[in-house]
Protein backbone atom coordinates (compact mmCIF):
# COMPACT_ATOMS: atom_id res chain seq x y z
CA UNK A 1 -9.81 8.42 -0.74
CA UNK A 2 -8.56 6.32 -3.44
CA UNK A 3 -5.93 3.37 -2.51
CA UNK A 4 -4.03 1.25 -5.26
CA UNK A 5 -1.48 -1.55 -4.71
CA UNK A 6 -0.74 -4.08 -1.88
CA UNK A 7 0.75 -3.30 1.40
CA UNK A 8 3.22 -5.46 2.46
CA UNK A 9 4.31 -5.82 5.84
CA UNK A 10 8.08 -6.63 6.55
CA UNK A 11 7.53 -8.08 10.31
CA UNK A 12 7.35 -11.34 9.38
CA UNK A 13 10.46 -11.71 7.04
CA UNK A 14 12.34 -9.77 10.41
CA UNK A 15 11.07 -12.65 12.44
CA UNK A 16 12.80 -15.04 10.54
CA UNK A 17 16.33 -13.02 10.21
CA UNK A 18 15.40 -11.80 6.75
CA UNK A 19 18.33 -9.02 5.54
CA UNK A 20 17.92 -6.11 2.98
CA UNK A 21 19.32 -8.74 0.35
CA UNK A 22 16.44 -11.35 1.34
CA UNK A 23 13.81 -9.09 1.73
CA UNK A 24 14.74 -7.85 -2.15
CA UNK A 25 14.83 -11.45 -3.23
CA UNK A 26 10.92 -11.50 -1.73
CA UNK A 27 10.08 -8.47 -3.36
CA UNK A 28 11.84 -9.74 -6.69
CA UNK A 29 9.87 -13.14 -6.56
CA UNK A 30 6.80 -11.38 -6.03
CA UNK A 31 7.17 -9.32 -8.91
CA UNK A 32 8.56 -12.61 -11.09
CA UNK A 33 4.81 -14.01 -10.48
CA UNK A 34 3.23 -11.04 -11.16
CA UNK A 35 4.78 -10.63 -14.62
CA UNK A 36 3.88 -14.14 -15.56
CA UNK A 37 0.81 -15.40 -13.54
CA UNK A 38 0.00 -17.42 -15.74
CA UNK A 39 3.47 -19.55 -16.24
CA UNK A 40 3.25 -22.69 -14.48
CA UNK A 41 7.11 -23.00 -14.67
CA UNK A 42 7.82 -19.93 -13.08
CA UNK A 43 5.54 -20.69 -10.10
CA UNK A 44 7.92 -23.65 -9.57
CA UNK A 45 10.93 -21.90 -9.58
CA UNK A 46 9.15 -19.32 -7.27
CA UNK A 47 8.42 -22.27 -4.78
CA UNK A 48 11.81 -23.39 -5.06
CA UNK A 49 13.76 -20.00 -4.29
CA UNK A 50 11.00 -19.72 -0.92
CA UNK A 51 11.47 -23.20 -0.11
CA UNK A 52 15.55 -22.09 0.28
CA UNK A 53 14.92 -18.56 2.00
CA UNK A 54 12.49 -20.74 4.49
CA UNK A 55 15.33 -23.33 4.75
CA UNK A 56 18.38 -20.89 5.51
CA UNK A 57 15.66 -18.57 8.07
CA UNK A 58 14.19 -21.30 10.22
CA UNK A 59 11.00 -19.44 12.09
CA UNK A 60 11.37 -19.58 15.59
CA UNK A 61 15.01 -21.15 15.00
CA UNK A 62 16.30 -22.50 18.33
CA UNK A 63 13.09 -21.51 20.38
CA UNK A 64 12.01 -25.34 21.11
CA UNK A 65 16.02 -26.27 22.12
């Protein structure tokens, strides 16, 4: 039994309200770090674009109201 890759679970990204067009965006940020791990500059942009998905997909919106 051989395994390669990461599992990635899509529960959480439902929880928030996360689309098909969100959950690509994810999946195209991950893949953005991956292809430059080491670039500083795309980290921030990275923490930028999840810092706006977050935003716009409050967890647990309306729950405490």
């Amino acid at each position: 039994f051989v395994t390669s890759g990461i599992r990635l679970g899509t529960a959480a990204l439902t929880t928030r309200g996360f689309g098909i067009a969100e959950c690509q965006r994810v999946a195209g940020l991950i893949a953005d770090r991956l292809e430059a791990i080491d670039d500083e500059a795309v980290a921030a942009q990275i923490l930028g674009a999840v810092a706006e998905l977050t935003a716009a997909h409050p967890l647990y919106e309306g729950y405490l109201e």
